[in-house]
C-alpha atoms as a PDB file:
ATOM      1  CA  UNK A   1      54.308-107.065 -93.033  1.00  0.00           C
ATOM      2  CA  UNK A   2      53.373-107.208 -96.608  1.00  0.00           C
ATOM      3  CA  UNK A   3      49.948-108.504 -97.296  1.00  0.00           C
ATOM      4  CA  UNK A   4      49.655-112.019 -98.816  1.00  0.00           C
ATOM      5  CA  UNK A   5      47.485-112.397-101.988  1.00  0.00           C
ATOM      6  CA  UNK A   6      45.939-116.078-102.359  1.00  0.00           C
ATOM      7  CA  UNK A   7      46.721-117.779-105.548  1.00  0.00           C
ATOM      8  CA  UNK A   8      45.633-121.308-105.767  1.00  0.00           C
ATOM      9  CA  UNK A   9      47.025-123.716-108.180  1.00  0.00           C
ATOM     10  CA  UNK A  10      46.067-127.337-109.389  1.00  0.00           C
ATOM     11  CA  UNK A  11      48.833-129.774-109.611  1.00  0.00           C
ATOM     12  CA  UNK A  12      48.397-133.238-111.181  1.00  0.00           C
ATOM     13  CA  UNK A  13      48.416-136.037-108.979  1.00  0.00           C
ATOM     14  CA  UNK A  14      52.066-136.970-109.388  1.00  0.00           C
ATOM     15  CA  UNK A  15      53.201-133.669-108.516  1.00  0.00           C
ATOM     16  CA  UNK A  16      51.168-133.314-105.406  1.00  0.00           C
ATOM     17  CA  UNK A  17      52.530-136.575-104.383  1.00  0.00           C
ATOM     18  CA  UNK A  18      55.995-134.979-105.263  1.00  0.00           C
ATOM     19  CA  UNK A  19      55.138-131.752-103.110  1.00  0.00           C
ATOM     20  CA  UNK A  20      53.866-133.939-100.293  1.00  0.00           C
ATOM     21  CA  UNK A  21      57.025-136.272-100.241  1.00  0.00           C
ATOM     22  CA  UNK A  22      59.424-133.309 -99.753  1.00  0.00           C
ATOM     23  CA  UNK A  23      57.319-131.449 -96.975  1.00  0.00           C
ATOM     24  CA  UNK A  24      57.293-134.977 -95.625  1.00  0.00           C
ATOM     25  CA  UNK A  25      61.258-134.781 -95.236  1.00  0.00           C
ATOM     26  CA  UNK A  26      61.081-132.329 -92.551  1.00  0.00           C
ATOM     27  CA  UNK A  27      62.449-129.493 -94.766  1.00  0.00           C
ATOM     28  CA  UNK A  28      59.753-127.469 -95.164  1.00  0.00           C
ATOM     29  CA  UNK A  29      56.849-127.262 -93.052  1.00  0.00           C
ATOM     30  CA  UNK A  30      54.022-126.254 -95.997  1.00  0.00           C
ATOM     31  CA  UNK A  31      53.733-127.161 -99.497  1.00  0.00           C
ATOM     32  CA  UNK A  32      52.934-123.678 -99.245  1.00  0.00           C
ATOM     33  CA  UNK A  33      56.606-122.953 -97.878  1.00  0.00           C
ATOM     34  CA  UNK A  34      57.963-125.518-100.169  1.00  0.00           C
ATOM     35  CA  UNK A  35      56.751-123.713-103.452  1.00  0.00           C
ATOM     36  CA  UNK A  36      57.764-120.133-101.584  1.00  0.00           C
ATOM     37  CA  UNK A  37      61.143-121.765-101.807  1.00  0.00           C
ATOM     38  CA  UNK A  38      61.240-122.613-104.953  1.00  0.00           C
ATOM     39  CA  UNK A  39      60.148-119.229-106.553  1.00  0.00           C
ATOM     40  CA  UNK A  40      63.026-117.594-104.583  1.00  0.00           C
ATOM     41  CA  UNK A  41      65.733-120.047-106.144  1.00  0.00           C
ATOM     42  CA  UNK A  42      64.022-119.631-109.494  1.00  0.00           C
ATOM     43  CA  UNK A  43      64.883-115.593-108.825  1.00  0.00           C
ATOM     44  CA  UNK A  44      67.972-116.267-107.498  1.00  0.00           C
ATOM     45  CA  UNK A  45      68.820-118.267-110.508  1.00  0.00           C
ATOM     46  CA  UNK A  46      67.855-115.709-112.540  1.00  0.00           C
ATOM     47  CA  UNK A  47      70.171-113.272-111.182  1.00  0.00           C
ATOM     48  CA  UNK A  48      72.865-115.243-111.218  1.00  0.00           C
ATOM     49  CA  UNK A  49      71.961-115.918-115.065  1.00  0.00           C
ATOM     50  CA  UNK A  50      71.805-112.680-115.749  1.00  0.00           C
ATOM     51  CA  UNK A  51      75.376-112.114-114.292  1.00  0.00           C
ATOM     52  CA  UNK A  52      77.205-114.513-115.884  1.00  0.00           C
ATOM     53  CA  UNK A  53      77.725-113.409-119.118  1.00  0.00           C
ATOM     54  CA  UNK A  54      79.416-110.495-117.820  1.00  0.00           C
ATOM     55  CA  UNK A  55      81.611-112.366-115.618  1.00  0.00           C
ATOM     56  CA  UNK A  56      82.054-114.863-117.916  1.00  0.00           C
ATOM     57  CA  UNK A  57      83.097-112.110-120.412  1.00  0.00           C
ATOM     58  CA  UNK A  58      85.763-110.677-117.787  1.00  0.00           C
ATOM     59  CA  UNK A  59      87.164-113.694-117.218  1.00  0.00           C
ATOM     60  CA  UNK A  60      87.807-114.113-120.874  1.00  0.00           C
ATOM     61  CA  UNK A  61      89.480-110.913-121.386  1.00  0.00           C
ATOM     62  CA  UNK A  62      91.332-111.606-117.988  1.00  0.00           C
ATOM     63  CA  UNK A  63      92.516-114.961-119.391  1.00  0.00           C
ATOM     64  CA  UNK A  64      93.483-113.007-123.146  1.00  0.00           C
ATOM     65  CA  UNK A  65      95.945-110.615-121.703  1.00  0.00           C
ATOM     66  CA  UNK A  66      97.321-113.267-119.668  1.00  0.00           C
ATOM     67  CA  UNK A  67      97.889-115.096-123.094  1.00  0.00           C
ATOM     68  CA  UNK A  68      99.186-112.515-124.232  1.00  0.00           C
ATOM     69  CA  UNK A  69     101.532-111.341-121.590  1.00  0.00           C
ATOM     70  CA  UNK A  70     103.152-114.844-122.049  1.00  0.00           C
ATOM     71  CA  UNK A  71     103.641-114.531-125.633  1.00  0.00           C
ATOM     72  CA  UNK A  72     105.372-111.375-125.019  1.00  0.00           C
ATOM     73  CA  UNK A  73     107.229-112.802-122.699  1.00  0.00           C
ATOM     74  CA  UNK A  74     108.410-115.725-124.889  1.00  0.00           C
ATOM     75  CA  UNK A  75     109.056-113.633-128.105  1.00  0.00           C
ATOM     76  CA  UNK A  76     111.293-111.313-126.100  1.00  0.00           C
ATOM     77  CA  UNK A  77     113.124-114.607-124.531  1.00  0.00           C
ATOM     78  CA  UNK A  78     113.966-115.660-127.765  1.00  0.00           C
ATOM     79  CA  UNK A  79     114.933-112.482-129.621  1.00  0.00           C
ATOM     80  CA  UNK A  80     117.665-112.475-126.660  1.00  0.00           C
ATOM     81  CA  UNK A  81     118.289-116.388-127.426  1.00  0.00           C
ATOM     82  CA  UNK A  82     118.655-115.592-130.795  1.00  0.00           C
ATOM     83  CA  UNK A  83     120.701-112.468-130.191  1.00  0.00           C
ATOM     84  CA  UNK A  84     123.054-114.840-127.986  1.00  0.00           C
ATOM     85  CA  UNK A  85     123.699-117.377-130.561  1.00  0.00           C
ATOM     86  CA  UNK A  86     124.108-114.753-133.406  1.00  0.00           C
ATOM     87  CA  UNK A  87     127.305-113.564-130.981  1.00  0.00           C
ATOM     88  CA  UNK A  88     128.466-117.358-130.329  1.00  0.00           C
END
């Protein structure tokens, strides 16, 4: 088990009250364990952050050939519609 280090912080009055309302709602034992939680989101989150550009950026060039596909698609459908009423 990793050894904990003490670090105490002061919180004005309206956030205590804030901390102490949500441990009051039964989910989260501790404002210790509260505040726990919410440095692990704040990771999380920046994980996620950190991902998304390059997803983001995937999914853009996923979306472009798509786009592009189609276009080639419809040019060659009417080079043959124009090729059939040339013959007409």
């Amino acid at each position: 088990m990793t050894k904990k280090k003490w670090l105490n912080i002061s919180l004005p009055e309206a956030l205590r009250a804030h901390v102490d309302r949500r441990v009051a709602s039964g989910d989260w034992a501790t404002p210790s364990e509260y505040v726990r939680d919410l440095i692990r989101r704040d990771r999380e989150s920046l994980v996620v952050a950190k991902e998304a550009p390059t997803k983001r950026a995937r999914k853009a060039r996923r979306l472009s050939k798509q786009v592009q596909s189609g276009m080639a698609v419809m040019e060659e459908l009417m080079a043959q519609r124009r090729a059939a009423v040339k013959k007409e």
